[in-house]
Protein backbone atom coordinates (compact mmCIF):
# COMPACT_ATOMS: atom_id res chain seq x y z
CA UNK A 1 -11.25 4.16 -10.41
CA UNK A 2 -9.02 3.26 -14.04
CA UNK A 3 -7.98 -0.27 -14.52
CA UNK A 4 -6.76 -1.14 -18.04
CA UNK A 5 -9.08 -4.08 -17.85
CA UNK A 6 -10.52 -6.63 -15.90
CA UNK A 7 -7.60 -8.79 -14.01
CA UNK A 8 -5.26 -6.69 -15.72
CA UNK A 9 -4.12 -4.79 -12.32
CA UNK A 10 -3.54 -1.51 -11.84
CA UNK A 11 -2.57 1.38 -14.40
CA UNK A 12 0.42 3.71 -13.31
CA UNK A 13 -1.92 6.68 -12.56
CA UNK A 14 -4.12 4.41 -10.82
CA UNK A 15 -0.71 2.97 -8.99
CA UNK A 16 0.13 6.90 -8.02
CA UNK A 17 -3.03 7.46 -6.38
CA UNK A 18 -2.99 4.29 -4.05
CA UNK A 19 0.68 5.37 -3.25
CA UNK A 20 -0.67 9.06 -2.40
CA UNK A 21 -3.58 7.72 -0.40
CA UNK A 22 -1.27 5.34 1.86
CA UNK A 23 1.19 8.02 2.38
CA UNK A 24 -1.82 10.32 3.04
CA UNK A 25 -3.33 8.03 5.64
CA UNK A 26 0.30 7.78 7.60
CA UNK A 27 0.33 11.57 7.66
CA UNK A 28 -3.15 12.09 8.91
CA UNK A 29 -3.18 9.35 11.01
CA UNK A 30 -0.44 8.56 12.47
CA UNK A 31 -0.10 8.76 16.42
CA UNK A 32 3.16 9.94 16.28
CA UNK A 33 3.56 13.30 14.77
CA UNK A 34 7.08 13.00 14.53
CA UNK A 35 6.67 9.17 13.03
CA UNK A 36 9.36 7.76 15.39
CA UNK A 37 12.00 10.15 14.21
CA UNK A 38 11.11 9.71 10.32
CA UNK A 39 10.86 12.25 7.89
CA UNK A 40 7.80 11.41 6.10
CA UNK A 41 8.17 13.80 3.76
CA UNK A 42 11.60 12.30 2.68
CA UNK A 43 9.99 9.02 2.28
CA UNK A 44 7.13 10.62 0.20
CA UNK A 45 10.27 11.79 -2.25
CA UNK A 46 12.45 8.92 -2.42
CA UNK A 47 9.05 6.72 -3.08
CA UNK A 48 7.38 8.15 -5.84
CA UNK A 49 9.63 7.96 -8.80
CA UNK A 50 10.03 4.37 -7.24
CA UNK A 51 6.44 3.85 -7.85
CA UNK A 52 6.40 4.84 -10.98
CA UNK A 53 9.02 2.26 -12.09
CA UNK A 54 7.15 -0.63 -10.69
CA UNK A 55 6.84 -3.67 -13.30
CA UNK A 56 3.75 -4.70 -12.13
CA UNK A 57 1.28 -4.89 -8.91
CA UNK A 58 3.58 -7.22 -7.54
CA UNK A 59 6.45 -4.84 -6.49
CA UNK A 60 4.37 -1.90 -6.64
CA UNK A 61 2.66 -3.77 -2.89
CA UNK A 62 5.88 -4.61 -1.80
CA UNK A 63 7.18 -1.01 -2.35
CA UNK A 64 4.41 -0.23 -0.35
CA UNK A 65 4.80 -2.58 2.44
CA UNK A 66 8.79 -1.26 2.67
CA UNK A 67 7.85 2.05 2.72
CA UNK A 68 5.03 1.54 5.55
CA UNK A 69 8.03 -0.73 7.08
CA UNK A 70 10.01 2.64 7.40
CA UNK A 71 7.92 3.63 10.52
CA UNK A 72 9.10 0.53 12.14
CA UNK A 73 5.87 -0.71 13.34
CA UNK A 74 4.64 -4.01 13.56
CA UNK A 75 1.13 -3.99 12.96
CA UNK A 76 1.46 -1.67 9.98
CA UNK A 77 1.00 -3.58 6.50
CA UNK A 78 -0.17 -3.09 3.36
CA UNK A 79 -2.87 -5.76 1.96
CA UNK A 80 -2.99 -6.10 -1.85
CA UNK A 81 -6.34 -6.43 -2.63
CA UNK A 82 -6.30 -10.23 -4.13
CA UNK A 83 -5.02 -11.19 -0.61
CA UNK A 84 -7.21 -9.18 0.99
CA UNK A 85 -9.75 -11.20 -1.11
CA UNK A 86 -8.82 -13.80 -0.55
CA UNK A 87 -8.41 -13.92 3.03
CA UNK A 88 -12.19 -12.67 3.28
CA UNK A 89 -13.06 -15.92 1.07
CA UNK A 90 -11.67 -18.31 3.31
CA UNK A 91 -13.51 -16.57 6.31
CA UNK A 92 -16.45 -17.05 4.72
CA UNK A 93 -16.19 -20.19 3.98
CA UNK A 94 -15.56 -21.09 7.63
CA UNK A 95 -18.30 -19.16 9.25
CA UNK A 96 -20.56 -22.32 9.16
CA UNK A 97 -18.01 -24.77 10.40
């Protein structure tokens, strides 16, 4: 995978392909084929050019989190990786308390 360079996020192709992935996974994965009466298709359209204008990683993972948020499903979310990170830090930490 491209980054620009270390801690400097993510490039636009690199921001394209983590879009097309996500979308990918809905469409493969996704219990309902009908995705609770969205067109996933449409969202695939309205959201790319969007991801292409994101400033930065910031509001490229909150595009991404409103356009899993389409499907109306509660346990769907998208993790940017520092949080992810993060989180997985914290765990570790605990796991000799």
């Amino acid at each position: 995978m491209t980054r620009t360079h270390q801690g400097a996020g993510l490039t636009p192709a690199l921001r394209t392909q983590v879009f097309q992935a996500i979308w990918t996974r809905v469409r493969d994965t996704h219990w309902d084929r009908r995705y609770g009466g969205v067109d996933w298709n449409a969202v695939r359209a309205r959201y790319a050019p969007r991801v292409k204008a994101a400033r930065d990683d910031r509001a490229f993972y909150a595009l991404m989190q409103q356009m899993v948020g389409e499907l109306r499903q509660s346990h769907f979310n998208v993790i940017p990786p520092d949080v992810f990170l993060a989180g997985e830090a914290s765990r570790r930490s605990g796991d000799g308390e």
